[in-house]
C-alpha atoms as a PDB file:
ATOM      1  CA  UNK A   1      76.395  -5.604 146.665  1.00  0.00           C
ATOM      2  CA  UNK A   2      76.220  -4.233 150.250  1.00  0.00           C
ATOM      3  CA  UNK A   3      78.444  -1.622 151.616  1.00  0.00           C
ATOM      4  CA  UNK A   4      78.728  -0.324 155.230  1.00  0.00           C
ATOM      5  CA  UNK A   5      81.112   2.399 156.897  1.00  0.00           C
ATOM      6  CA  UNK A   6      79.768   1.087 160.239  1.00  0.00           C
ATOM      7  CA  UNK A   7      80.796  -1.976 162.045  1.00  0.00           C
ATOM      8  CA  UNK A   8      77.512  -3.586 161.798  1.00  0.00           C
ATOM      9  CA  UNK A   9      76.195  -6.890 160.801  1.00  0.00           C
ATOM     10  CA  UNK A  10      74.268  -6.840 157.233  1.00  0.00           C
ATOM     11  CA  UNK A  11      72.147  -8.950 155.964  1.00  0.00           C
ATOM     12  CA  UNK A  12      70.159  -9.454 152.698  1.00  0.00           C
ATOM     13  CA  UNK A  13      67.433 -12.124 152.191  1.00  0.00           C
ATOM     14  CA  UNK A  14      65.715 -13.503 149.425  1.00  0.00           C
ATOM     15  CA  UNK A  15      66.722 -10.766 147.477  1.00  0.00           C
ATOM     16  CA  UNK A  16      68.966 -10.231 144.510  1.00  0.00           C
ATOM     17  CA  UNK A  17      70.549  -7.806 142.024  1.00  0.00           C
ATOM     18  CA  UNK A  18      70.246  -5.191 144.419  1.00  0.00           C
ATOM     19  CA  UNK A  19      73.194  -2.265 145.913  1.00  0.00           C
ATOM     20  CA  UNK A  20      73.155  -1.155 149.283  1.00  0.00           C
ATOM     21  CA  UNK A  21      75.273   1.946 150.566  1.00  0.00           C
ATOM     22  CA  UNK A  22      75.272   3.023 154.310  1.00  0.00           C
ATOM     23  CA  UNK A  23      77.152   5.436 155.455  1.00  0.00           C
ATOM     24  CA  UNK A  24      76.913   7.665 158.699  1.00  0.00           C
ATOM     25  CA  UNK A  25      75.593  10.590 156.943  1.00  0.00           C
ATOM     26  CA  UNK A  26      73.105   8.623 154.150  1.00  0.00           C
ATOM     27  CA  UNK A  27      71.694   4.782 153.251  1.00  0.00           C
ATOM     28  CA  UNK A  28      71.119   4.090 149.725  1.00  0.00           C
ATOM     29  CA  UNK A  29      69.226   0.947 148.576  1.00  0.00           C
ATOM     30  CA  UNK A  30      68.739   0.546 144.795  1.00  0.00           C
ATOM     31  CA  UNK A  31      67.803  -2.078 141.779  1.00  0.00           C
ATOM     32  CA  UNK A  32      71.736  -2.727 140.172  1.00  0.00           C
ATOM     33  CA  UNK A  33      70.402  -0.876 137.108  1.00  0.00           C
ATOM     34  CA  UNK A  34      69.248   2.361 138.717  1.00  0.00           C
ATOM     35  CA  UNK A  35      72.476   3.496 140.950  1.00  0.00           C
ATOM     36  CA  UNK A  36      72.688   6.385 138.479  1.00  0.00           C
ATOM     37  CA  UNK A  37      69.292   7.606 139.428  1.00  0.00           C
ATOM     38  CA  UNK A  38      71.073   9.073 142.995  1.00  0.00           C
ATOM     39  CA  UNK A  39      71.928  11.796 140.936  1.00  0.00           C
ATOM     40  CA  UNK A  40      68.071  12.603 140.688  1.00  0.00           C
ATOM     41  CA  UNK A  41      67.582  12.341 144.178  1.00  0.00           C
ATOM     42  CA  UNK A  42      70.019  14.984 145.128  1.00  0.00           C
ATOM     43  CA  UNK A  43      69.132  16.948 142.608  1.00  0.00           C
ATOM     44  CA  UNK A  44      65.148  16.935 144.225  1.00  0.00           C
ATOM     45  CA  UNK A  45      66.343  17.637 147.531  1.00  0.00           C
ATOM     46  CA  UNK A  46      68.357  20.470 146.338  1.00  0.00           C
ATOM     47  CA  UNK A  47      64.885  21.828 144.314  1.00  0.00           C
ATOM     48  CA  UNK A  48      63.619  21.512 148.359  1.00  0.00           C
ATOM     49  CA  UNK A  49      66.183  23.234 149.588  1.00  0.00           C
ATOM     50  CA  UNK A  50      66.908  20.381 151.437  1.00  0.00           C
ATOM     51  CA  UNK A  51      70.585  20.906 153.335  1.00  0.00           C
ATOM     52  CA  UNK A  52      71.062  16.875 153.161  1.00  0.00           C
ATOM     53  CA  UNK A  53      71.634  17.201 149.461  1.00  0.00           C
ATOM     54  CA  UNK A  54      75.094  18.927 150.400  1.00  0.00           C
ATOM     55  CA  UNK A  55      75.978  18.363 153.471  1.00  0.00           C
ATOM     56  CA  UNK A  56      78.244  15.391 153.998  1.00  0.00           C
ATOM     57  CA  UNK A  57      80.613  14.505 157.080  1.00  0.00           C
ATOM     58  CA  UNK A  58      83.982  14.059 155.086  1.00  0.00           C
ATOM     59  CA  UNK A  59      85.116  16.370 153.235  1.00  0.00           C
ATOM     60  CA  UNK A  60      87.715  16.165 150.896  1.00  0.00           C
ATOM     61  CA  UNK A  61      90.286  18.903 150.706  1.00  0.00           C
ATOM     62  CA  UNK A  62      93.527  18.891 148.802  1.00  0.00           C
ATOM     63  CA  UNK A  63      95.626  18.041 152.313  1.00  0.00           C
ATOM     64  CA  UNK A  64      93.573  14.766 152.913  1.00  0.00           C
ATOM     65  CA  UNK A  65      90.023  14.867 154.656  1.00  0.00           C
ATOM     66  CA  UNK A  66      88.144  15.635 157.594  1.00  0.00           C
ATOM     67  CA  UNK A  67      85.045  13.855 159.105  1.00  0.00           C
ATOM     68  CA  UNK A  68      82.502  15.447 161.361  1.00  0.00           C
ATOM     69  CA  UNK A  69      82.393  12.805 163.899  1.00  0.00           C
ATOM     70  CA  UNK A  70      80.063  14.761 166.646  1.00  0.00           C
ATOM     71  CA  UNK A  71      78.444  18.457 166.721  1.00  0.00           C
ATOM     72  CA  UNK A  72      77.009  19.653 170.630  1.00  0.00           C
ATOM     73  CA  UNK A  73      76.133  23.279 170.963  1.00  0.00           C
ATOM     74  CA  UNK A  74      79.342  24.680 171.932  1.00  0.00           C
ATOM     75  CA  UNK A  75      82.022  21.583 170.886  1.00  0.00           C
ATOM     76  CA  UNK A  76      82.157  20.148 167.359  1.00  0.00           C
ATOM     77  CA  UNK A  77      84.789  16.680 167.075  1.00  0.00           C
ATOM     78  CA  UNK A  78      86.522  15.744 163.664  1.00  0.00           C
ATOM     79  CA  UNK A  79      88.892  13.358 162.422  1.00  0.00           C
ATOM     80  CA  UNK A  80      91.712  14.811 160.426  1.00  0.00           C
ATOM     81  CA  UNK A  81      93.408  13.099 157.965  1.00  0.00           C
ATOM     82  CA  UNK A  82      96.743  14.492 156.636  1.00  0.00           C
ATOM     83  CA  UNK A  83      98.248  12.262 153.873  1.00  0.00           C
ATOM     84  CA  UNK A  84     102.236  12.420 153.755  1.00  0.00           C
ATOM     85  CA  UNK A  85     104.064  15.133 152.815  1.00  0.00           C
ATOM     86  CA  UNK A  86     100.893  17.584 153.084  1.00  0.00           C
ATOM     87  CA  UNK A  87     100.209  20.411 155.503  1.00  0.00           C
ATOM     88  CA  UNK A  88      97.085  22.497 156.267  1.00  0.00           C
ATOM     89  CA  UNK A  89      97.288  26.284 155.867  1.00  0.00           C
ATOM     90  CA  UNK A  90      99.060  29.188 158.359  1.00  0.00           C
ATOM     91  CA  UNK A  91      95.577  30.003 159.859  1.00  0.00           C
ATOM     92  CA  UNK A  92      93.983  31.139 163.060  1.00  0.00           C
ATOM     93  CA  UNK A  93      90.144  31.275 164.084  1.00  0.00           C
ATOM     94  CA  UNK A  94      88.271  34.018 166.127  1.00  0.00           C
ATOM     95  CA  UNK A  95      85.424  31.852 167.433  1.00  0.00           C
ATOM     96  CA  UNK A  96      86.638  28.717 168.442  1.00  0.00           C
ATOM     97  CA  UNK A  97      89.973  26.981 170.231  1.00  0.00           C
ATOM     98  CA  UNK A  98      90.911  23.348 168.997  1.00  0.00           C
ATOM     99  CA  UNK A  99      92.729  20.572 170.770  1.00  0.00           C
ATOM    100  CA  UNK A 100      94.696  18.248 168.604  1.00  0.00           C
ATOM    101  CA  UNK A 101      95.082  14.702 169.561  1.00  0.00           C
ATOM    102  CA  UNK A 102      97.442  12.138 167.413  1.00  0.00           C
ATOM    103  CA  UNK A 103      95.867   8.946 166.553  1.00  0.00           C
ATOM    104  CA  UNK A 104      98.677   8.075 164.025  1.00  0.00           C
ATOM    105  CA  UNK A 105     101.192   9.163 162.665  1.00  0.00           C
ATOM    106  CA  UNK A 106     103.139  11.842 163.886  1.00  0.00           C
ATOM    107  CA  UNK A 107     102.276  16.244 163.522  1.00  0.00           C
ATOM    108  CA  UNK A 108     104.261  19.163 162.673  1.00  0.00           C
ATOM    109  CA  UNK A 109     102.166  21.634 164.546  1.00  0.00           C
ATOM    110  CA  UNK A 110     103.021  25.399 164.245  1.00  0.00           C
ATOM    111  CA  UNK A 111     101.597  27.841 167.106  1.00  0.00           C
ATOM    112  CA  UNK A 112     102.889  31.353 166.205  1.00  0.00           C
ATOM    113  CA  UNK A 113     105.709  30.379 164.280  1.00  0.00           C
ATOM    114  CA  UNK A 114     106.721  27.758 166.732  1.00  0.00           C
ATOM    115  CA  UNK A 115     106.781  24.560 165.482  1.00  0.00           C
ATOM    116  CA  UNK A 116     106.602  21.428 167.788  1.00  0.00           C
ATOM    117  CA  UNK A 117     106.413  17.809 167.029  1.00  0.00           C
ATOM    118  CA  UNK A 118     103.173  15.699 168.399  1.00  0.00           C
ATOM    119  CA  UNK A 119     103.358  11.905 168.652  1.00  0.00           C
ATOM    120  CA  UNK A 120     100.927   9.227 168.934  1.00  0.00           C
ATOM    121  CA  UNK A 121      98.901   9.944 172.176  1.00  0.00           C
ATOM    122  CA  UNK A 122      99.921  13.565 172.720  1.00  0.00           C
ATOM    123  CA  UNK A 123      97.961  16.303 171.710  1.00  0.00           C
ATOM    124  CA  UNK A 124      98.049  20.410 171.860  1.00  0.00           C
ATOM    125  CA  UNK A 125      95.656  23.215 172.720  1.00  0.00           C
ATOM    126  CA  UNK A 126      95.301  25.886 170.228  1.00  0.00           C
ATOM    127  CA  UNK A 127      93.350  28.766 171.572  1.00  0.00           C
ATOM    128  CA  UNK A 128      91.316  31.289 169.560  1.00  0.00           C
ATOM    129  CA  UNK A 129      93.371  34.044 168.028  1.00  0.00           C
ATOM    130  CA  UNK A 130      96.328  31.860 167.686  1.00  0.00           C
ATOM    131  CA  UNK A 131      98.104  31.296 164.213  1.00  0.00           C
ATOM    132  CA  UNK A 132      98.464  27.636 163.597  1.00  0.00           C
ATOM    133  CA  UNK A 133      99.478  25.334 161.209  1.00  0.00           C
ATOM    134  CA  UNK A 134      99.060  21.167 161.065  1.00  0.00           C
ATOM    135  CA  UNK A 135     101.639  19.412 158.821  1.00  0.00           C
ATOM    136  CA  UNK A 136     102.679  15.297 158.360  1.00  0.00           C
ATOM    137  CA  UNK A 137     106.193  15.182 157.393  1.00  0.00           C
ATOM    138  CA  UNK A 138     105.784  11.485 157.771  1.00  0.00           C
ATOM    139  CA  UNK A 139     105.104   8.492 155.040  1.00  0.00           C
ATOM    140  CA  UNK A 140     102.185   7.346 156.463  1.00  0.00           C
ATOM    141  CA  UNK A 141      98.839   8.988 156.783  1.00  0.00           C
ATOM    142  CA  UNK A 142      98.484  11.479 159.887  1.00  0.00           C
ATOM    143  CA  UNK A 143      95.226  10.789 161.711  1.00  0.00           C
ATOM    144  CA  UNK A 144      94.372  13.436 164.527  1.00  0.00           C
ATOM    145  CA  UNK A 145      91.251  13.896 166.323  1.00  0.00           C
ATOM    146  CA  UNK A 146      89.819  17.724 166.654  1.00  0.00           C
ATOM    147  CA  UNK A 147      88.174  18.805 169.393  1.00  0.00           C
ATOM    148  CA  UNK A 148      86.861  22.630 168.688  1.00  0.00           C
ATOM    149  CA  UNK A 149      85.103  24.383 170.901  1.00  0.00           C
ATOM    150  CA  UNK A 150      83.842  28.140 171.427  1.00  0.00           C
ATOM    151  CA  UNK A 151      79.898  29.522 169.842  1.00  0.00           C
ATOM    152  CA  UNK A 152      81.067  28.878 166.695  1.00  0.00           C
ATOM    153  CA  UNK A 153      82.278  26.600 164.248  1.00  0.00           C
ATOM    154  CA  UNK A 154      81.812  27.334 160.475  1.00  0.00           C
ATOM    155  CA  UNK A 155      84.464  26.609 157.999  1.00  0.00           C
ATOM    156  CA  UNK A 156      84.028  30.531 157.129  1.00  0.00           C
ATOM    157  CA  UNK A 157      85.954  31.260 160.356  1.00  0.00           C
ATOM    158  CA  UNK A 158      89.386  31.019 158.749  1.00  0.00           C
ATOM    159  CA  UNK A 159      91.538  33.479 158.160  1.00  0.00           C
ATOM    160  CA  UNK A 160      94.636  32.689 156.025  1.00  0.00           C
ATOM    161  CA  UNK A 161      97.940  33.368 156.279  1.00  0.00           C
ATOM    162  CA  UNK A 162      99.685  30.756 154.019  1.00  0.00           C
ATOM    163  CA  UNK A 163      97.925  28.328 151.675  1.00  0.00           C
ATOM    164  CA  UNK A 164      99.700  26.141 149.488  1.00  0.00           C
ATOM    165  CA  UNK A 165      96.389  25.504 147.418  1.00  0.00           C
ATOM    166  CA  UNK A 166      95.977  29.064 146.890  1.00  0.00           C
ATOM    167  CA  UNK A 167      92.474  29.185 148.685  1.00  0.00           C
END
């Protein structure tokens, strides 16, 4: 079995009964019978205190996902996915403004209580301080690129003002 994320040309030779996972942020190549041993592998990075045991470039949240797509020193860029019927949560961030483009779909976005509607190939500047809120009212999944920048960018940087996942 071979797997790839990428858009890249695989190929196996001469070999057999073997699994092959490669993703952006890993590449996993194992014997069929020993996929369960990745366990054991994270688990020895994390008795390193290795960060690549954890860190992974989508994360799930309850909304959809996100994927880390590119980190610089003062710009981070992430692709948003909003399944339908979801929205993010009333937030704002001190450290960092984000520009929201739409891929597909269409966005709800809510600056200070104002709500406007984003279509493919628009997008909107949120600067730092602002309240915001991204929501897909649609039936098909919202896909937005983010563009943060500022000096910083951890997920700590959120302050909440509605959450309807009661983080």
């Amino acid at each position: 079995m071979v797997y790839s994320e990428g858009n890249k040309a695989i190929a196996m030779i001469g070999m057999s009964d073997v699994v092959v996972v490669d993703q952006k942020d890993a590449l996993r190549v194992c014997h069929k019978d020993q996929t369960q041993k990745v366990r054991d592998v994270v688990g020895t990075l994390r008795e390193r205190g290795d960060s690549k045991a954890d860190y992974h470039l989508t994360k799930y949240r309850p909304w959809g996902s996100y994927t880390i797509l590119e980190v610089g020193e003062f710009y981070k860029v992430k692709r948003l996915m909003v399944m339908p019927g979801k929205r993010l949560s009333y937030q704002l961030h001190y450290h960092r403004n984000e520009h929201w483009i739409v891929v597909s779909g269409a966005a709800v976005v809510t600056i200070d209580g104002e709500e406007k509607l984003v279509r493919v190939g628009e997008s909107i500047y949120i600067q730092a301080g602002q309240k915001h809120r991204l929501a897909n009212r649609g039936k098909l999944t919202l896909e937005v690129i983010e563009i943060q920048n500022g000096a910083y960018f951890g997920e700590d940087d959120i302050v909440r003002f509605e959450d309807d996942y009661m983080r």
